[in-house]
C-alpha atoms as a PDB file:
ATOM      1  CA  UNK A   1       6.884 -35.949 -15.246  1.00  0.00           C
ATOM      2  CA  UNK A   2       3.948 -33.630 -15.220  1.00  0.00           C
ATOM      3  CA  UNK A   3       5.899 -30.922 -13.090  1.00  0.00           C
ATOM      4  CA  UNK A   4       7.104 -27.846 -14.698  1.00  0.00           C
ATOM      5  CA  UNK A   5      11.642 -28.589 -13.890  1.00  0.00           C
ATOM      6  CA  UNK A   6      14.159 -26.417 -13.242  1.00  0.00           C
ATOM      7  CA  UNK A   7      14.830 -26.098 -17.425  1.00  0.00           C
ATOM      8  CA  UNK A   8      11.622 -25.454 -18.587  1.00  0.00           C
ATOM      9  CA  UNK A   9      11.286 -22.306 -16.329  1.00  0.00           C
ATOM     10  CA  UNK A  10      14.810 -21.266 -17.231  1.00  0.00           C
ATOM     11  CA  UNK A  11      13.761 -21.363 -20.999  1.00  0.00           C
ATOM     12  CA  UNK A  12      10.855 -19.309 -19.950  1.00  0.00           C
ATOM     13  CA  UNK A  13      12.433 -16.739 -18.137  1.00  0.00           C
ATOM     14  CA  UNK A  14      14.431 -16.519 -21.422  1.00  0.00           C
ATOM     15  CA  UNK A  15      11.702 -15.972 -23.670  1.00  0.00           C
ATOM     16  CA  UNK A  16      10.415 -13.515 -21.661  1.00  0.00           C
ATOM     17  CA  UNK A  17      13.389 -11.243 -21.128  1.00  0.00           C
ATOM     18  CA  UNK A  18      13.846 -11.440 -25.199  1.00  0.00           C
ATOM     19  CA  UNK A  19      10.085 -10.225 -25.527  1.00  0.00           C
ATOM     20  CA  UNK A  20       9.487  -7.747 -22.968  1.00  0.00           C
ATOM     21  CA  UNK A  21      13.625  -6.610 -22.472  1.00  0.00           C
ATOM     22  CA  UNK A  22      15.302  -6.490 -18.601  1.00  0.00           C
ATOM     23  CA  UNK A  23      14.413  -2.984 -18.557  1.00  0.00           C
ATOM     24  CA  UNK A  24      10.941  -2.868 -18.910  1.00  0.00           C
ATOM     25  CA  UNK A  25      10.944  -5.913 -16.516  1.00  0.00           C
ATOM     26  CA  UNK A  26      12.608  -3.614 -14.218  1.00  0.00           C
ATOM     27  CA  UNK A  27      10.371  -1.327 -14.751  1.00  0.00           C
ATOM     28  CA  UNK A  28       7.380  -3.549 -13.975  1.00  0.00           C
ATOM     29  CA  UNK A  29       9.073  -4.598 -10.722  1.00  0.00           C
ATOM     30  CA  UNK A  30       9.830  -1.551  -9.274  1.00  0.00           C
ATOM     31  CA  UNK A  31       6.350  -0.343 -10.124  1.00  0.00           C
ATOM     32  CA  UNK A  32       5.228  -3.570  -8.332  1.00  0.00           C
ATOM     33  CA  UNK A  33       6.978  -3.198  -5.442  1.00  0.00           C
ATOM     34  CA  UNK A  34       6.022   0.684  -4.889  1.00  0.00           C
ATOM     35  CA  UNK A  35       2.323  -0.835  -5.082  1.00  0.00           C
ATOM     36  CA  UNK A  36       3.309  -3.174  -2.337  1.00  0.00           C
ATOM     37  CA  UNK A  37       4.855  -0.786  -0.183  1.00  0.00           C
ATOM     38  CA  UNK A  38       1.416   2.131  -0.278  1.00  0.00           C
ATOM     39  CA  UNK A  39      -0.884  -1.042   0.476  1.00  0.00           C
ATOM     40  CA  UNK A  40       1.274  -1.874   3.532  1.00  0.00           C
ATOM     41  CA  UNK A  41       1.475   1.590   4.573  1.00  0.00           C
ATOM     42  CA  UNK A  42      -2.643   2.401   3.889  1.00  0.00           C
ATOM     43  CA  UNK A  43      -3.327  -1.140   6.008  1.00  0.00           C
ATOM     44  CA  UNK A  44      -1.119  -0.018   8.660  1.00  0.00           C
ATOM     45  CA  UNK A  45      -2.498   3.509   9.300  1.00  0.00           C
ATOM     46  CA  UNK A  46      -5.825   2.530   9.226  1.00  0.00           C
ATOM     47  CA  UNK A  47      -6.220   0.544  12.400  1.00  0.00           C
ATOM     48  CA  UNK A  48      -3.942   3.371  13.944  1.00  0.00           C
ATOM     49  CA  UNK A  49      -6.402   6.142  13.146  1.00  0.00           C
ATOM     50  CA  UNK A  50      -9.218   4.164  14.378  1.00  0.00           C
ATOM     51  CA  UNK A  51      -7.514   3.111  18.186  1.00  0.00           C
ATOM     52  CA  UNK A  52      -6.679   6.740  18.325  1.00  0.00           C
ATOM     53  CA  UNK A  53     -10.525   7.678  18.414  1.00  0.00           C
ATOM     54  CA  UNK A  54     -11.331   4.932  20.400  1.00  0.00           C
ATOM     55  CA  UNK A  55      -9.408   6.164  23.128  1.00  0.00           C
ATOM     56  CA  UNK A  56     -10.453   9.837  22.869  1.00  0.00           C
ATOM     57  CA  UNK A  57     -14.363   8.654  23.591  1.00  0.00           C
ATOM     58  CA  UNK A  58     -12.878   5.839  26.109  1.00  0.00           C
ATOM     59  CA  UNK A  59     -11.276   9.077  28.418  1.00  0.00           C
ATOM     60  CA  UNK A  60     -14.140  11.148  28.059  1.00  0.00           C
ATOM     61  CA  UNK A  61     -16.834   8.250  29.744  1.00  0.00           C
ATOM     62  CA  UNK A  62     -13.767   7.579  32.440  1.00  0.00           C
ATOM     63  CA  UNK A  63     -14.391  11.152  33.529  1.00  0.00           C
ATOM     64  CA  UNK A  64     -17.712  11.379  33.536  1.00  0.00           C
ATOM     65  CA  UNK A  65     -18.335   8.355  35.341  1.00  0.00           C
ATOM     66  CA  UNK A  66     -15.683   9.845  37.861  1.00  0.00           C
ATOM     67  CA  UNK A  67     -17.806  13.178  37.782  1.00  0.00           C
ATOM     68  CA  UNK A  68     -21.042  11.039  38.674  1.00  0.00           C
ATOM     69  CA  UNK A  69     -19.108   8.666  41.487  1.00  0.00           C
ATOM     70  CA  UNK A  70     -17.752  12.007  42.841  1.00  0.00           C
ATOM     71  CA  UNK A  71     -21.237  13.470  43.023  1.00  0.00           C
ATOM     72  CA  UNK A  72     -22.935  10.199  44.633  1.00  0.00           C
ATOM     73  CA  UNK A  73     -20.188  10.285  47.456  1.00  0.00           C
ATOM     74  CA  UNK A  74     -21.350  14.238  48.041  1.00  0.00           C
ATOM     75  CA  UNK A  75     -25.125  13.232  48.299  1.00  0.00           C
ATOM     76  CA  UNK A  76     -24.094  10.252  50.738  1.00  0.00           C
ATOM     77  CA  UNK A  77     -22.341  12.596  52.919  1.00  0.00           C
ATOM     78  CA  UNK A  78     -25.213  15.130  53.628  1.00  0.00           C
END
C-alpha cells in the first residue's frame, strides 16, 4: 500500500520517454555508461602504477643488503 507497484513505475517510465524522447535517453545512457567505464579504468591503473614502484625500491634494498652480507662474509674471512 505505501510501495511504489509494478504500474505506477510503468506510467512513469512513460511520462518520461514522452518528455525527454528515447533518443536523448539514449543519449544520456551511453554518456553514463562511458563515465562508468573511465572511472573503472582510472581505479584500476592506479593501484597498478603504485605496486610497480614499490617493487623497483623493494629490488634495489634486496641488493644492497646482499652487497653488505657479501662484504661482512669478506671481513669474517680475513
Amino acid at each position: 500500500m505505501g510501495g511504489i507497484g509494478i504500474w505506477q513505475l510503468l506510467i512513469i517510465l512513460v511520462i518520461v520517454f514522452m518528455l525527454f524522447g528515447t533518443k536523448r535517453l539514449r543519449g544520456l545512457g551511453g554518456d553514463l555508461g562511458s563515465a562508468i567505464k573511465g572511472f573503472k579504468k582510472a581505479v584500476s591503473e592506479e593501484p597498478a602504477e603504485k605496486v610497480e614502484d614499490k617493487s623497483d625500491t623493494d629490488d634495489t634494498q634486496t641488493v644492497e643488503k646482499v652487497i653488505e652480507g657479501e662484504s661482512e662474509k669478506v671481513d669474517s674471512k680475513k
